[in-house]
C-alpha atoms as a PDB file:
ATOM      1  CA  UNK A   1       3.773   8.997   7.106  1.00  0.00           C
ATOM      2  CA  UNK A   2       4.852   7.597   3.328  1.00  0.00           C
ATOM      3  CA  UNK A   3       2.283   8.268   1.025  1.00  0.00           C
ATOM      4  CA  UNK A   4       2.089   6.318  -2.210  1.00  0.00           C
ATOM      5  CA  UNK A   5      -0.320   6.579  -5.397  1.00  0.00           C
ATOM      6  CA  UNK A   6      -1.742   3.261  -6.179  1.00  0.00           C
ATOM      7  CA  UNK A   7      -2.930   2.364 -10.266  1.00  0.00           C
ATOM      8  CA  UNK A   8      -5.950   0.057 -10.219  1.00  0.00           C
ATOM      9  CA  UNK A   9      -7.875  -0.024  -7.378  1.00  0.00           C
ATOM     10  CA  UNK A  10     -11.810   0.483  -8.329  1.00  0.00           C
ATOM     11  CA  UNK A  11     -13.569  -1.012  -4.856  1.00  0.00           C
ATOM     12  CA  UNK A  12     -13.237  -1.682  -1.219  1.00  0.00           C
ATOM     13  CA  UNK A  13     -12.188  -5.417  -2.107  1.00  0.00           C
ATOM     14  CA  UNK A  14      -9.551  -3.160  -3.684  1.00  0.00           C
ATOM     15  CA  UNK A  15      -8.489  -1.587  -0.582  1.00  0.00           C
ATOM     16  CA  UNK A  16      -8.491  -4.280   1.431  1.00  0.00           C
ATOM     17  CA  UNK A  17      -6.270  -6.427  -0.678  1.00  0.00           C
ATOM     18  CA  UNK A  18      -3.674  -3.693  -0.335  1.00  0.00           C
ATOM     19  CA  UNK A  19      -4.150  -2.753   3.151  1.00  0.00           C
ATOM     20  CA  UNK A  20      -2.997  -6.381   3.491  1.00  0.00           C
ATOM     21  CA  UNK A  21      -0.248  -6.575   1.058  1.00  0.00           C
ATOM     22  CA  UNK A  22       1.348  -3.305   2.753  1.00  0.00           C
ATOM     23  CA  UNK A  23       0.481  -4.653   6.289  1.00  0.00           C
ATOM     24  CA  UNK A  24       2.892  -8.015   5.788  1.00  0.00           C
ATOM     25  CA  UNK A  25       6.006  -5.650   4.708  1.00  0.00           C
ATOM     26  CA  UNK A  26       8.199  -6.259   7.283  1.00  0.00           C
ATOM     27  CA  UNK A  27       8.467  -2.456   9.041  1.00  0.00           C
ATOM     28  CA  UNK A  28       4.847  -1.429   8.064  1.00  0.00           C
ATOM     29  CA  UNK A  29       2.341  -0.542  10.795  1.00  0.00           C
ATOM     30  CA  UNK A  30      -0.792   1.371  10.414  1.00  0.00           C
ATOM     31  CA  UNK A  31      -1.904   1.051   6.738  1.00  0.00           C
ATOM     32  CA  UNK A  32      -4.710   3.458   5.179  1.00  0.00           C
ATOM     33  CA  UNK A  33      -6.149   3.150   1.774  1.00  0.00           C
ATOM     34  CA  UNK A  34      -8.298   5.905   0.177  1.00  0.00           C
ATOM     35  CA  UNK A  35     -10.040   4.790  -2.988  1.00  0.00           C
ATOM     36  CA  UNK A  36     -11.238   7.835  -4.420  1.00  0.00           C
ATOM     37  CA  UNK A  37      -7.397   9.656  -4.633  1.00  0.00           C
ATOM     38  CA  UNK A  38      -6.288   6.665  -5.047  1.00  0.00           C
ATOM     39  CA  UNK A  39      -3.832   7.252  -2.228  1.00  0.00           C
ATOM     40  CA  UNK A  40      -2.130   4.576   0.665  1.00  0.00           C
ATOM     41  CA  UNK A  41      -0.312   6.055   3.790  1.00  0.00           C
ATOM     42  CA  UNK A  42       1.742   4.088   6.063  1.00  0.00           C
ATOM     43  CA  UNK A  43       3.641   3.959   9.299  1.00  0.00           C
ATOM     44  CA  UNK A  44       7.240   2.395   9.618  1.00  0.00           C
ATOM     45  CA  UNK A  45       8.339   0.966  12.615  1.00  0.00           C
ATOM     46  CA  UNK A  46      11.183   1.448  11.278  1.00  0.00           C
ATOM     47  CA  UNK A  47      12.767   2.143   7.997  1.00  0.00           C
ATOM     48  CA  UNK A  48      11.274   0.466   4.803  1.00  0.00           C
ATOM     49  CA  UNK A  49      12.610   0.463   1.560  1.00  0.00           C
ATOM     50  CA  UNK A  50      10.620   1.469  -1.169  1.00  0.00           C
ATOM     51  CA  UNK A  51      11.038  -1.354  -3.508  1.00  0.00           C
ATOM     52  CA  UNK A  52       9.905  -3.710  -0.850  1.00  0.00           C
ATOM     53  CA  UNK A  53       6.328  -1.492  -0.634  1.00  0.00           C
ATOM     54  CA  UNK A  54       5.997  -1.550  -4.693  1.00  0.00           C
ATOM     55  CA  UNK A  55       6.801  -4.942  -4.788  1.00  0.00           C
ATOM     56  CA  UNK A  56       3.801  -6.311  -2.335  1.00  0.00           C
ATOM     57  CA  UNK A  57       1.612  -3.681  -3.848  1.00  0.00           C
ATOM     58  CA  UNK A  58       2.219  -5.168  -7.552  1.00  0.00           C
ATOM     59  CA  UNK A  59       2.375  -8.608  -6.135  1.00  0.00           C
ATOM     60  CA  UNK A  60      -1.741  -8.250  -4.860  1.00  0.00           C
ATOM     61  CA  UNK A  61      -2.311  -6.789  -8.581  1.00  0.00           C
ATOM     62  CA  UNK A  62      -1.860  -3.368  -8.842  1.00  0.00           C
ATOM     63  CA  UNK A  63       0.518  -0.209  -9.375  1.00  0.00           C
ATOM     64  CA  UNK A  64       2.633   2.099  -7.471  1.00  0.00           C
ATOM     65  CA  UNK A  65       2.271   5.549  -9.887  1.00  0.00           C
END
């Protein structure tokens, strides 16, 4: 399961904005957010570039550390 540090998030209308923004990358399947580390996980379907997971994440307003 990816694991990716995530800059800006300080509530749950954090988490769910990114737990959607990861969910509509095409590949991504089970999303989980944890807001105190900071930290989303991920399943892929199958394999999903990088770029594409930054990019949604920066696109709902926040960084990928």
């Amino acid at each position: 399961m990816p694991t990716i540090h995530i800059l800006g998030m300080t509530c749950q209308h954090c988490v769910v904005a990114v737990e959607e923004a990861l969910g509509r990358v095409d590949g991504v399947t089970d999303v989980e957010v944890d807001l105190d580390s900071g930290m989303a996980s991920y399943s892929e379907e199958k394999r999903v570039d990088l770029a594409e997971v930054r990019r949604a994440v920066e696109e709902a307003g926040y960084k990928v550390a």
